[in-house]
PDB file of N, CA and C in Angstrom:
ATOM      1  N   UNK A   1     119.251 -46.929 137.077  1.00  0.00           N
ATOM      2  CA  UNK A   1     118.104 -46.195 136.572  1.00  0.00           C
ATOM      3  C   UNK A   1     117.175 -45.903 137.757  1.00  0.00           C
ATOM      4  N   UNK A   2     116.443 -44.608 137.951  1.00  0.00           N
ATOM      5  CA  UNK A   2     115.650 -44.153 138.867  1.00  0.00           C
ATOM      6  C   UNK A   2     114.271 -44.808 138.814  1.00  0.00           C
ATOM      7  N   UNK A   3     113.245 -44.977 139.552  1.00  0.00           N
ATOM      8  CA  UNK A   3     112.039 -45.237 139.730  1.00  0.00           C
ATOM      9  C   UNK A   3     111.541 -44.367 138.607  1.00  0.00           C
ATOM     10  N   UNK A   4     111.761 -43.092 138.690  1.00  0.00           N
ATOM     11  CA  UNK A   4     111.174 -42.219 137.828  1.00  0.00           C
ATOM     12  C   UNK A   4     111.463 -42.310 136.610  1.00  0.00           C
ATOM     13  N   UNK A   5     112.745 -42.609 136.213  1.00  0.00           N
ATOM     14  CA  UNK A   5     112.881 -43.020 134.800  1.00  0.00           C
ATOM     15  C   UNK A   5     112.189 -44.376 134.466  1.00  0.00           C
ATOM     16  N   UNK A   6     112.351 -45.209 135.527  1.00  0.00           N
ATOM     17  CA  UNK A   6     111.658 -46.580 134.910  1.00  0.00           C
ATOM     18  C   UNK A   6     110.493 -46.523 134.223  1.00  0.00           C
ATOM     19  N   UNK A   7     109.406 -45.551 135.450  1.00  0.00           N
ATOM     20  CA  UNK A   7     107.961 -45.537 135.274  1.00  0.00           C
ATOM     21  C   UNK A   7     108.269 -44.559 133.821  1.00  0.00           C
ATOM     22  N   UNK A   8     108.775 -43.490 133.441  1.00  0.00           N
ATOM     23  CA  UNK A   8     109.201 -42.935 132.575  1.00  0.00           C
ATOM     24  C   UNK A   8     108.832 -44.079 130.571  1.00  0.00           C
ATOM     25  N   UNK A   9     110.021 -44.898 130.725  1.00  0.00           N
ATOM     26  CA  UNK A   9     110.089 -45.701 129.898  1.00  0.00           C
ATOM     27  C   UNK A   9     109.063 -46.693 129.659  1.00  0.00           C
ATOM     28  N   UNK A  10     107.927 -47.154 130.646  1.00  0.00           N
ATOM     29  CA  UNK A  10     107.195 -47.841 130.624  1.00  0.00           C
ATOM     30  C   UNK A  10     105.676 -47.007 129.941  1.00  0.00           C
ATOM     31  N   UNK A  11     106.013 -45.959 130.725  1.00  0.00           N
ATOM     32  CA  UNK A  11     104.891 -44.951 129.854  1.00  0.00           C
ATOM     33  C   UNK A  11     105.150 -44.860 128.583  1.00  0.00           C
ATOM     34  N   UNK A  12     106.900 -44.522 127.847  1.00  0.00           N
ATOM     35  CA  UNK A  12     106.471 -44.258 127.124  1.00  0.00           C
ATOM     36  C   UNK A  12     106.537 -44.952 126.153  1.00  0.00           C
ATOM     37  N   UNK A  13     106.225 -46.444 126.329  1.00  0.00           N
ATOM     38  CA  UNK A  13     106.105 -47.912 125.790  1.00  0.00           C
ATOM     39  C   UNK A  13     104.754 -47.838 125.500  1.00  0.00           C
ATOM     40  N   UNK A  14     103.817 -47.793 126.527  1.00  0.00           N
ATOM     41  CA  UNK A  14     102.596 -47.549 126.861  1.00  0.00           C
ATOM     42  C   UNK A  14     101.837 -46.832 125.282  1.00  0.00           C
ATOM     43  N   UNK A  15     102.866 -45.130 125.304  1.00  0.00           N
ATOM     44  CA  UNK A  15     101.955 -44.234 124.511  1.00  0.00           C
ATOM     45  C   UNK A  15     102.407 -45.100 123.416  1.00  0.00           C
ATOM     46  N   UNK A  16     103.369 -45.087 122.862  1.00  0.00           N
ATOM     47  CA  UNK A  16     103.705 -45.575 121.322  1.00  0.00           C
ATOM     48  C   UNK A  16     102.997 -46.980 121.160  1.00  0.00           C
ATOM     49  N   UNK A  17     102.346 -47.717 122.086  1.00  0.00           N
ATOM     50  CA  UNK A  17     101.434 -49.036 121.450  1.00  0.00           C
ATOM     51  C   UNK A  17     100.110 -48.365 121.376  1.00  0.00           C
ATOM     52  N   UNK A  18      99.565 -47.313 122.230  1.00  0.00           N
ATOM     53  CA  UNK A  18      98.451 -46.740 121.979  1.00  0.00           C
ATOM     54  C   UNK A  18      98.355 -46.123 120.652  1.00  0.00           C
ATOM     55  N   UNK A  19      99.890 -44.997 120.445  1.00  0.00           N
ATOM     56  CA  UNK A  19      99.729 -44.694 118.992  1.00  0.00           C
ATOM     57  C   UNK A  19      99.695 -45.961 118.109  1.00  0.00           C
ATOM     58  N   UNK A  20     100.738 -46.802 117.856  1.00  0.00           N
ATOM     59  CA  UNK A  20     100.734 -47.454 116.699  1.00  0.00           C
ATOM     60  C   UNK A  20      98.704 -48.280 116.412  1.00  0.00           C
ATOM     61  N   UNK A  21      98.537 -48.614 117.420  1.00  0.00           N
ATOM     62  CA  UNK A  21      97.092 -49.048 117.574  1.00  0.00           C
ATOM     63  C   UNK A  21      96.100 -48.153 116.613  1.00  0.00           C
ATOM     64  N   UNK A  22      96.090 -47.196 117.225  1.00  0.00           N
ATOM     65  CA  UNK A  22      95.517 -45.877 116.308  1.00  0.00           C
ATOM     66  C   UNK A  22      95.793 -45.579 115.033  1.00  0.00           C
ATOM     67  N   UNK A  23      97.238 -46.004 114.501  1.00  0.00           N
ATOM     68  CA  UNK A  23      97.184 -45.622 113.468  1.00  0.00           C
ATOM     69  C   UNK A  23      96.739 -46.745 112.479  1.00  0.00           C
ATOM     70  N   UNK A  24      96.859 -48.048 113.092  1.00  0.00           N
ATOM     71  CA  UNK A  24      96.477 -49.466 112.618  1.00  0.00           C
ATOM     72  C   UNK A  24      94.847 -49.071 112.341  1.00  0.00           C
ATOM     73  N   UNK A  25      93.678 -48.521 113.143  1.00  0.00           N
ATOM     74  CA  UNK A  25      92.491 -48.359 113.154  1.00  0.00           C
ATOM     75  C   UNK A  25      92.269 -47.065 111.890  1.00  0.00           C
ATOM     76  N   UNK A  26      93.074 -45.981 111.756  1.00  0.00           N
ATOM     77  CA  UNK A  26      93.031 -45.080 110.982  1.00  0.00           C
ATOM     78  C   UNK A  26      93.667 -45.665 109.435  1.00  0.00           C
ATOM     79  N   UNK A  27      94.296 -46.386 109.563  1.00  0.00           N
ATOM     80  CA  UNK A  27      95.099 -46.997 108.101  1.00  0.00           C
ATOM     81  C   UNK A  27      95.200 -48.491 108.294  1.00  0.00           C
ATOM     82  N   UNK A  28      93.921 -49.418 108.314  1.00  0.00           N
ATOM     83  CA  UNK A  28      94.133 -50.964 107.866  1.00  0.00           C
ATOM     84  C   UNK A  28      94.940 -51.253 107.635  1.00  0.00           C
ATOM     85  N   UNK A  29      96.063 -52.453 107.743  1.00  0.00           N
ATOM     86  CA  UNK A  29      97.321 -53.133 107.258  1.00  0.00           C
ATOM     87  C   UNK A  29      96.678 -53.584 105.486  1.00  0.00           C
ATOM     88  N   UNK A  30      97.089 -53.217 104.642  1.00  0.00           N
ATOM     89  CA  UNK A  30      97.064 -54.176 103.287  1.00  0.00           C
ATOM     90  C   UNK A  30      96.843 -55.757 103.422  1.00  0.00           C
ATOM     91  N   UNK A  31      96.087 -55.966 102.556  1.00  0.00           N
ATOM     92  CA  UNK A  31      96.156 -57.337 102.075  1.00  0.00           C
ATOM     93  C   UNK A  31      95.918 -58.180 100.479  1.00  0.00           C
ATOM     94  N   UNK A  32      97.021 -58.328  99.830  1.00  0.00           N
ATOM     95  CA  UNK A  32      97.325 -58.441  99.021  1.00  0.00           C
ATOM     96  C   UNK A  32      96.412 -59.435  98.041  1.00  0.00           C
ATOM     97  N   UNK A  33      95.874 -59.522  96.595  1.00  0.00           N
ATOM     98  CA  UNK A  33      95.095 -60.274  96.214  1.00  0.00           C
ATOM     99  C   UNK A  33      95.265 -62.003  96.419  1.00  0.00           C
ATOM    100  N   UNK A  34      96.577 -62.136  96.904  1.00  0.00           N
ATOM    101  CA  UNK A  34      97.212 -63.586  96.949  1.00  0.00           C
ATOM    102  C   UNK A  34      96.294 -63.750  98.879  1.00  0.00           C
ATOM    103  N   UNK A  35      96.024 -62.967  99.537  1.00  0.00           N
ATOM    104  CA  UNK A  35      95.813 -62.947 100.869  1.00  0.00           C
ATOM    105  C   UNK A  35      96.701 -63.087 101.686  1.00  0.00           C
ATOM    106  N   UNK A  36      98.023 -62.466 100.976  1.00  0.00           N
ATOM    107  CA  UNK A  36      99.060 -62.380 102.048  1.00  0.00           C
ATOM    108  C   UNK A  36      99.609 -61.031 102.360  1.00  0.00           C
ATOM    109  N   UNK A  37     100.064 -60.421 103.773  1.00  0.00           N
ATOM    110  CA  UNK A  37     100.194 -59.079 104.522  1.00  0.00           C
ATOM    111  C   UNK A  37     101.204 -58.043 103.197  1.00  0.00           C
ATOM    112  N   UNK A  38     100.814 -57.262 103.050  1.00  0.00           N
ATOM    113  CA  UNK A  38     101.248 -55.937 102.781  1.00  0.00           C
ATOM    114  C   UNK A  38     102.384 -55.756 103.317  1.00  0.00           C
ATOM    115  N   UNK A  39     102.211 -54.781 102.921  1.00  0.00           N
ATOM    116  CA  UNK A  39     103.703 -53.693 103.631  1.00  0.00           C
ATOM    117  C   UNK A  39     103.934 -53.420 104.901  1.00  0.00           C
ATOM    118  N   UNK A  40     102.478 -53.581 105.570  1.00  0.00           N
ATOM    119  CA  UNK A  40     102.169 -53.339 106.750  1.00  0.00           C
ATOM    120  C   UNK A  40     102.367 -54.458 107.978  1.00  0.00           C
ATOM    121  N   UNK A  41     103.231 -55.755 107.835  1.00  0.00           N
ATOM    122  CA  UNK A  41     103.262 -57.176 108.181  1.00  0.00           C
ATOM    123  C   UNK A  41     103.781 -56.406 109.611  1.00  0.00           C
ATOM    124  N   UNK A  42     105.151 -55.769 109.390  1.00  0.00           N
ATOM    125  CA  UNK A  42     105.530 -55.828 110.693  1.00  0.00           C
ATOM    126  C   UNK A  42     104.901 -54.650 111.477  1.00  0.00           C
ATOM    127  N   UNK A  43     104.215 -53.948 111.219  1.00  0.00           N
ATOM    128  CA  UNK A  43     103.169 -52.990 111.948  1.00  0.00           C
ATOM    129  C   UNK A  43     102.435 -54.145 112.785  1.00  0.00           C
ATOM    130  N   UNK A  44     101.616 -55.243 111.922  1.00  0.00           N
ATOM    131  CA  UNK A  44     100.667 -55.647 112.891  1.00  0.00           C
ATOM    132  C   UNK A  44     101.516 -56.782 114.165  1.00  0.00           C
ATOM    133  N   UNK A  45     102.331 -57.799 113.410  1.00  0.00           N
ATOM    134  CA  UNK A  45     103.524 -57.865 114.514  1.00  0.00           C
ATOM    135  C   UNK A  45     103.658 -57.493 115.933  1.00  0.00           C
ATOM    136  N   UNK A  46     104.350 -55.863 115.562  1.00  0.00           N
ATOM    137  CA  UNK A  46     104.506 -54.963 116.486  1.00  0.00           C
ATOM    138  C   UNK A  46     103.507 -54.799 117.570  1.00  0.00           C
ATOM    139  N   UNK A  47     101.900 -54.751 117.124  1.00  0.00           N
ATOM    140  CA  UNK A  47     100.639 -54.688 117.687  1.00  0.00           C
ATOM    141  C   UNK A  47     100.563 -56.011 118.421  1.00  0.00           C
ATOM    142  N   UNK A  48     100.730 -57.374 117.740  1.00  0.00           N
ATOM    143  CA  UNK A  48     100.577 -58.484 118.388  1.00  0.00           C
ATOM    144  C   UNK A  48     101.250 -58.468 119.725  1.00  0.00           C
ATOM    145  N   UNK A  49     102.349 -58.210 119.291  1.00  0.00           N
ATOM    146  CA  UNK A  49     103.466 -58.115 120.549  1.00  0.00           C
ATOM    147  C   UNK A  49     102.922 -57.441 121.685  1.00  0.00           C
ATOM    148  N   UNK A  50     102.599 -56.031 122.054  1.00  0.00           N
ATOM    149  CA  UNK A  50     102.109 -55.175 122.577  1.00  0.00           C
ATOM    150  C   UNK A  50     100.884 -55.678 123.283  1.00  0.00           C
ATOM    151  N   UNK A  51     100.128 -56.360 122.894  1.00  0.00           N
ATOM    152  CA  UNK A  51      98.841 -57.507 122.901  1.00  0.00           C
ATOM    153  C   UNK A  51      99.342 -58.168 124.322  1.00  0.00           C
ATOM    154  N   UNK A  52     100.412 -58.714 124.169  1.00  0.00           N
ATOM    155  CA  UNK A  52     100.947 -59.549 125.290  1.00  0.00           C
ATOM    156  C   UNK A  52     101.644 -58.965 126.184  1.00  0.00           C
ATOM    157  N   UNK A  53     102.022 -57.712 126.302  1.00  0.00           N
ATOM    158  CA  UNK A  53     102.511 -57.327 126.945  1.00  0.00           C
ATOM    159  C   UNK A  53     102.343 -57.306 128.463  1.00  0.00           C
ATOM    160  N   UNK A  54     103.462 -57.665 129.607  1.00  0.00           N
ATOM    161  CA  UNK A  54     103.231 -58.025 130.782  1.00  0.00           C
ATOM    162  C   UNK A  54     104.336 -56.599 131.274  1.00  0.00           C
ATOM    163  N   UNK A  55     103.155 -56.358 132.640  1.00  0.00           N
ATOM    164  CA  UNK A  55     104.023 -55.215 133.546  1.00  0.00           C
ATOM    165  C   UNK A  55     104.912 -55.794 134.427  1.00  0.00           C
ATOM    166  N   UNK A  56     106.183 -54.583 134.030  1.00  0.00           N
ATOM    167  CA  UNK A  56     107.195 -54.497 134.987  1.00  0.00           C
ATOM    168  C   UNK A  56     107.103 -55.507 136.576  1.00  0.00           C
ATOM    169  N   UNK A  57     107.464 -56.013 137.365  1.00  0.00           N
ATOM    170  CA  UNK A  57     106.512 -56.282 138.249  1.00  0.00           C
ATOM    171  C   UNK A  57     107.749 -55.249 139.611  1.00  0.00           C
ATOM    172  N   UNK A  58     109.159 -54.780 138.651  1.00  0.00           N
ATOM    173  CA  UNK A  58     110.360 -54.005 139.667  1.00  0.00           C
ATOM    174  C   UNK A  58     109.611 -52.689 139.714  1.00  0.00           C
ATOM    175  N   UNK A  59     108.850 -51.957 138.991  1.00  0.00           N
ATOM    176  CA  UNK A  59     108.509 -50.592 139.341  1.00  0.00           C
ATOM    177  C   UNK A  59     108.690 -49.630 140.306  1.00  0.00           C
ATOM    178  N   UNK A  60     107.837 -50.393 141.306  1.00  0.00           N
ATOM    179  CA  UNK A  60     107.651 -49.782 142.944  1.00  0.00           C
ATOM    180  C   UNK A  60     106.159 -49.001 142.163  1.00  0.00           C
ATOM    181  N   UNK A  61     106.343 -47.896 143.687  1.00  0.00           N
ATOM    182  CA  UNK A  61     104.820 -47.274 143.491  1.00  0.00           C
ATOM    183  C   UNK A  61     105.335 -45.939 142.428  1.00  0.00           C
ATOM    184  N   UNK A  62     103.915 -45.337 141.288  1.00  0.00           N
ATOM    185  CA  UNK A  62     104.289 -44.698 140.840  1.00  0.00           C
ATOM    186  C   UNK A  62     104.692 -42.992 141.723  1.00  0.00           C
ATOM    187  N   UNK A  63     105.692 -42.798 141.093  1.00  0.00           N
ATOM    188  CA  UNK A  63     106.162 -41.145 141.751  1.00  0.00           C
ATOM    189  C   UNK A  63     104.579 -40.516 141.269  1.00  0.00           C
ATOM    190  N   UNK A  64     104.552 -39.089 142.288  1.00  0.00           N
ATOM    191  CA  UNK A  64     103.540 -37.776 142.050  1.00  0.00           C
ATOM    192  C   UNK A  64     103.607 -37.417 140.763  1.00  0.00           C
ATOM    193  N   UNK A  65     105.052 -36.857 140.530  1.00  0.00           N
ATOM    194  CA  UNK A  65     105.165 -36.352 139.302  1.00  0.00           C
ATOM    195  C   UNK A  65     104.767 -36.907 138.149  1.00  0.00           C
ATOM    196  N   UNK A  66     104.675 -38.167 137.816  1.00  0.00           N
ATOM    197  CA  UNK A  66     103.934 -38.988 136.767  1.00  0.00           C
ATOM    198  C   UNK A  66     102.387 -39.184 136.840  1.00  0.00           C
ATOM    199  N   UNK A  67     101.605 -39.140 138.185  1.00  0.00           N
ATOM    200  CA  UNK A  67     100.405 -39.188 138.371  1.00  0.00           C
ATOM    201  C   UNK A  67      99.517 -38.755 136.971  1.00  0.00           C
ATOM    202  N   UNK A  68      99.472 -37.561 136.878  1.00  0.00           N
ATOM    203  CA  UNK A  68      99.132 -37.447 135.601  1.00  0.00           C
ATOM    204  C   UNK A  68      99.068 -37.638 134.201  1.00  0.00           C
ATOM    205  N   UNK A  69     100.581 -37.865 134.174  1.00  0.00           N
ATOM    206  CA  UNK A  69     101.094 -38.854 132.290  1.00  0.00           C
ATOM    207  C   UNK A  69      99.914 -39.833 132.648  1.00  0.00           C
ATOM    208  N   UNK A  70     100.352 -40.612 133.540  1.00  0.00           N
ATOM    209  CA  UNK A  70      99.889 -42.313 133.483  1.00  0.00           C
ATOM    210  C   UNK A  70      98.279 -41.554 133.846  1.00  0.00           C
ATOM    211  N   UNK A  71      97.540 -40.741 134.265  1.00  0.00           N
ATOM    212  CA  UNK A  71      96.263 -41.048 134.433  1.00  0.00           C
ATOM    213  C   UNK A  71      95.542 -40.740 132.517  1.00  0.00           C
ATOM    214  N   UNK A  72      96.484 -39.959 131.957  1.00  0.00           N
ATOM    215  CA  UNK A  72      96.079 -39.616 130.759  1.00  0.00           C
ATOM    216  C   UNK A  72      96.383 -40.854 129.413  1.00  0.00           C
ATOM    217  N   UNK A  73      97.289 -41.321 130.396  1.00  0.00           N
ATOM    218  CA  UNK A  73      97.945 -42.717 129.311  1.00  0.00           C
ATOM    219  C   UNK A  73      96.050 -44.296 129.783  1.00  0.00           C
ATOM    220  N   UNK A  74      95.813 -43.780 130.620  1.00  0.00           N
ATOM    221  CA  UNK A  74      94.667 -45.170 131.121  1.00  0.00           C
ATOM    222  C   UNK A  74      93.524 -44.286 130.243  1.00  0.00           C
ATOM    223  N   UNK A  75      93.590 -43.112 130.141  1.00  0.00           N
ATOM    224  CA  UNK A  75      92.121 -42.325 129.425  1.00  0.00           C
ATOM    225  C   UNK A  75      92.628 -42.893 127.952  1.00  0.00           C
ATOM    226  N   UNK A  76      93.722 -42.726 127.567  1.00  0.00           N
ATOM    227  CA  UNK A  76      93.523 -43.005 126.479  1.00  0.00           C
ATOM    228  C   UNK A  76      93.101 -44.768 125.860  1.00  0.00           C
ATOM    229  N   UNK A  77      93.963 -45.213 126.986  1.00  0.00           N
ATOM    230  CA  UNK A  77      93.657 -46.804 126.619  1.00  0.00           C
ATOM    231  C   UNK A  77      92.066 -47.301 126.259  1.00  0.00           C
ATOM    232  N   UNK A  78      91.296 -46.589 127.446  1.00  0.00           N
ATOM    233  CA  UNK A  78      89.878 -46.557 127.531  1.00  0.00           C
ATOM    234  C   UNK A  78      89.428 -45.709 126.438  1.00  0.00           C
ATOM    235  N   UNK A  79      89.564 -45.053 125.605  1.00  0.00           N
ATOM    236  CA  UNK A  79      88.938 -44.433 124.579  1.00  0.00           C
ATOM    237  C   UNK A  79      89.674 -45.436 123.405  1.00  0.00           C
ATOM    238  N   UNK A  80      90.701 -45.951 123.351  1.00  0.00           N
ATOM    239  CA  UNK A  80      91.182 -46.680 122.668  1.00  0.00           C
ATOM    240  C   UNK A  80      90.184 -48.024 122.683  1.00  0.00           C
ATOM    241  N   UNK A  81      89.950 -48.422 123.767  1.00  0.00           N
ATOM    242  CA  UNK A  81      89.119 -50.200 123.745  1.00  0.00           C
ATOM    243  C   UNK A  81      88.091 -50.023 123.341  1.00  0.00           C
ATOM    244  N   UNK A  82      87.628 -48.873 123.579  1.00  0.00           N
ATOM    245  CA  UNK A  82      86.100 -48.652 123.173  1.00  0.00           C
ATOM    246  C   UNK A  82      85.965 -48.442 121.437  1.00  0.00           C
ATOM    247  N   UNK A  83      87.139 -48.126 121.200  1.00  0.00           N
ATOM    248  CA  UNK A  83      86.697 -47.907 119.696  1.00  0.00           C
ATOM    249  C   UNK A  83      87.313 -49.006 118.805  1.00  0.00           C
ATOM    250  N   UNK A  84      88.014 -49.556 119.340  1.00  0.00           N
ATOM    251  CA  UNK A  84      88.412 -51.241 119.136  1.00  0.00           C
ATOM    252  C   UNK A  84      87.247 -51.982 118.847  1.00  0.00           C
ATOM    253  N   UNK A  85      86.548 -52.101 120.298  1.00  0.00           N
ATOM    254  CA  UNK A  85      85.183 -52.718 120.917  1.00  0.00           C
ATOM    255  C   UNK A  85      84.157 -52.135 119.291  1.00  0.00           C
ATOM    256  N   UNK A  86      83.600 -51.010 119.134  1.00  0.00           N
ATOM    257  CA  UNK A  86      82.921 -50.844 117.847  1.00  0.00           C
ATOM    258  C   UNK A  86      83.671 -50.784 116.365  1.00  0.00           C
ATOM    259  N   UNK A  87      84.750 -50.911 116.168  1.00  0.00           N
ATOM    260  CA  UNK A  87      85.091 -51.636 114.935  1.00  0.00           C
ATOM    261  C   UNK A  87      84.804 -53.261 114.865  1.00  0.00           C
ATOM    262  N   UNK A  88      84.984 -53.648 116.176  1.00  0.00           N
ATOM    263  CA  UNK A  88      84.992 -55.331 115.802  1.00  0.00           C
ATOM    264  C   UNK A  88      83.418 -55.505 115.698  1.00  0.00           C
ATOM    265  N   UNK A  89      82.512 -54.897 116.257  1.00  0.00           N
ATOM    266  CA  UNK A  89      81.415 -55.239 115.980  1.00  0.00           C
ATOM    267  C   UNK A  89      80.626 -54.975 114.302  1.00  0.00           C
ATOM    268  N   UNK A  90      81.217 -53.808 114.092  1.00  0.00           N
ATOM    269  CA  UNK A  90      81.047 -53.104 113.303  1.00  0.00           C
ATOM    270  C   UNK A  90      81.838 -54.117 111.978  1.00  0.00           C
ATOM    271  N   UNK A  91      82.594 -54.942 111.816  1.00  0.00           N
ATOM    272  CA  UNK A  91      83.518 -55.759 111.232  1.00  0.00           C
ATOM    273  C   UNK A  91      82.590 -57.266 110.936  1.00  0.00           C
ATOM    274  N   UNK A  92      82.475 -57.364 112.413  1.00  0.00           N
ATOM    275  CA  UNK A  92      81.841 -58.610 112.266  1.00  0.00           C
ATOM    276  C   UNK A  92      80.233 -58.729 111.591  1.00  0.00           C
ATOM    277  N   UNK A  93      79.382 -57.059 111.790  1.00  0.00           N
ATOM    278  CA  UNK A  93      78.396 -57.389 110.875  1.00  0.00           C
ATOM    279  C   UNK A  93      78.528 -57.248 109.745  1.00  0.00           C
ATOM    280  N   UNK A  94      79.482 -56.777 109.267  1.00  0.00           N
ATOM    281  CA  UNK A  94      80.321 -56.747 108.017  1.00  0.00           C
ATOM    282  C   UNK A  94      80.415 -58.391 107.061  1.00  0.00           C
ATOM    283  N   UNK A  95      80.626 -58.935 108.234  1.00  0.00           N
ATOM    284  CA  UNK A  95      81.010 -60.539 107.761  1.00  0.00           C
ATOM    285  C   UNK A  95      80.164 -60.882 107.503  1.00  0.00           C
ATOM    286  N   UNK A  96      79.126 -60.936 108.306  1.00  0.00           N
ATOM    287  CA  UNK A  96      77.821 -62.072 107.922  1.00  0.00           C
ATOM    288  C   UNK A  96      77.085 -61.588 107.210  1.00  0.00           C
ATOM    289  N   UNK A  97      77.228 -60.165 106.698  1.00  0.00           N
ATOM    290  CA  UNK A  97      76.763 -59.602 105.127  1.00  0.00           C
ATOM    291  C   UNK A  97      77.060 -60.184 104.123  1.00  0.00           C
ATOM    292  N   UNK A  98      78.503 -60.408 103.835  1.00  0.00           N
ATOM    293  CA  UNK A  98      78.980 -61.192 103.371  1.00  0.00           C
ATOM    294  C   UNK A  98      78.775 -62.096 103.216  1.00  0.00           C
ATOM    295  N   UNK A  99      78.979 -62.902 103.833  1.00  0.00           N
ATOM    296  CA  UNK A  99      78.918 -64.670 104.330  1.00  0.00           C
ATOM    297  C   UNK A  99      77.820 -64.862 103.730  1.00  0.00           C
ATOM    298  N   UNK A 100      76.753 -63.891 104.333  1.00  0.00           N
ATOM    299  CA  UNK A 100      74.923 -64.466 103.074  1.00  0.00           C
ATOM    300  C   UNK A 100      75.372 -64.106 101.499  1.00  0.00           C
ATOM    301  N   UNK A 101      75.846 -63.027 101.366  1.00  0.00           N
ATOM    302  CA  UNK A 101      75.351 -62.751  99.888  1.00  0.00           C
ATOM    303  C   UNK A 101      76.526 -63.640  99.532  1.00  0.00           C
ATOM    304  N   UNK A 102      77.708 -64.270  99.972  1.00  0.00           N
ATOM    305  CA  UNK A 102      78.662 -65.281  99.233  1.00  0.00           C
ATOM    306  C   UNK A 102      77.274 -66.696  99.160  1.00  0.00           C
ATOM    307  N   UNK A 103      76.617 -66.754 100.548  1.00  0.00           N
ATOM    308  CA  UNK A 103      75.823 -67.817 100.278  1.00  0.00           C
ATOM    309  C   UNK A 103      75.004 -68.098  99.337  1.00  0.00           C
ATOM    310  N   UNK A 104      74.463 -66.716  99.197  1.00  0.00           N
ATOM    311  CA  UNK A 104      73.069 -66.277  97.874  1.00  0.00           C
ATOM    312  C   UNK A 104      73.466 -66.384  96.646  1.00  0.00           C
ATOM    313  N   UNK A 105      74.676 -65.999  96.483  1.00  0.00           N
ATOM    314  CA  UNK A 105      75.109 -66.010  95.206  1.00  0.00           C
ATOM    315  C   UNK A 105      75.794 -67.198  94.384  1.00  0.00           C
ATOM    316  N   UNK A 106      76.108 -68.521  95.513  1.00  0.00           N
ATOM    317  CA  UNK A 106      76.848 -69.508  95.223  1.00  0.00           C
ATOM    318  C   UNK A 106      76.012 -70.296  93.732  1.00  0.00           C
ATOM    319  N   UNK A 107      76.693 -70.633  92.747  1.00  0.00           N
ATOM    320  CA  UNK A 107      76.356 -71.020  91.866  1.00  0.00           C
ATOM    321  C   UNK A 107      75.722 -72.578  92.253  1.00  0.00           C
ATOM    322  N   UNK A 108      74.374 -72.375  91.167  1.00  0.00           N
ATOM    323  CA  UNK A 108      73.899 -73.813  91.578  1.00  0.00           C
ATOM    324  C   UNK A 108      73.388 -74.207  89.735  1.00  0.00           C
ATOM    325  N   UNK A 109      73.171 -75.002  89.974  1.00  0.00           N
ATOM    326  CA  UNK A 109      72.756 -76.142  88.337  1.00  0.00           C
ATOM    327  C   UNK A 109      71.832 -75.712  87.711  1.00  0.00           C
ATOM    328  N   UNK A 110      71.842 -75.581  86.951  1.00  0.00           N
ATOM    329  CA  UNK A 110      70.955 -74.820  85.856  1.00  0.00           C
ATOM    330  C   UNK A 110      69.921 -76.444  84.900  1.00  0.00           C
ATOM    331  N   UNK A 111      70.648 -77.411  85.164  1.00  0.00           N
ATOM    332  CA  UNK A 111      70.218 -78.443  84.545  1.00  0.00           C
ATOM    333  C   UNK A 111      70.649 -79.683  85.369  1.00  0.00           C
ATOM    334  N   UNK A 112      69.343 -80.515  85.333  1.00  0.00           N
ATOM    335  CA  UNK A 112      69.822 -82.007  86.335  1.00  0.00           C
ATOM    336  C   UNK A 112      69.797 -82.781  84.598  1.00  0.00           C
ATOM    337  N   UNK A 113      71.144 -83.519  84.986  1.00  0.00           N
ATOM    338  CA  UNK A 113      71.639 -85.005  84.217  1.00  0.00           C
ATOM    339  C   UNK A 113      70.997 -86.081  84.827  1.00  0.00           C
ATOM    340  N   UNK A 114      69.893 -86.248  84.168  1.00  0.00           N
ATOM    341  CA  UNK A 114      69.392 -87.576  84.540  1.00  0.00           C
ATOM    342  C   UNK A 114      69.724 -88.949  83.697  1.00  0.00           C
ATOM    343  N   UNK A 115      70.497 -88.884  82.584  1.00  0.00           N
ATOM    344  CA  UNK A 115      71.033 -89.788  81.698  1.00  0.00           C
ATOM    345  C   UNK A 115      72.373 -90.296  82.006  1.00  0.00           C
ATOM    346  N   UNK A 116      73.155 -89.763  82.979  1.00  0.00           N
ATOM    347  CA  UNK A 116      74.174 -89.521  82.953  1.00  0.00           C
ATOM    348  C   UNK A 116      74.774 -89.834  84.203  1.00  0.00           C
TER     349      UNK A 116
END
């Protein structure tokens, strides 16, 4: 296999975790009333995996001719983290909305047993 195909295949590893990412942010994985994964289990999987992903370290330097894929594949990553970056925030004040009104609402005693 050529340098150029390598860098080739690594890109286009690259785009398809950027897509699947995107489509994970555009369509939530399910979660079922039991709180167990949907349909969508091995989508997020797939994402985990990708998560860990470690570079090639055989590459070499990238060819000219790719200069551009890969500078458009790092724009996207970066428009990708950033909107990662404001869902999770955006998620997490989500939670502690929650978290109070589960607190506010927790049932308390309507009557103390003092006989009893």
């Amino acid at each position: 296999m050529t340098a150029t195909a390598r860098w080739e295949a690594v890109l286009d590893e690259l785009e398809t975790d950027i897509q699947r990412t995107h489509q994970l942010l555009v369509r939530p994985p399910t979660v079922t009333a039991q709180d167990s994964p949907g349909d969508d289990a091995p989508a997020v999987a797939d994402l985990l995996l990708a998560a860990q992903w470690v570079p090639p370290t055989d590459l070499g330097p990238l060819p000219d001719a790719l200069r551009g894929r890969a500078e458009a594949v790092v724009n996207q990553q970066r428009v990708l983290t950033a909107t990662l970056n404001e869902t999770l925030v955006t998620t997490r004040a989500h939670l502690r909305v929650a978290d109070t009104l589960r607190r506010r609402n927790a049932p308390q005693a309507v009557y103390l047993d003092t006989l009893g």
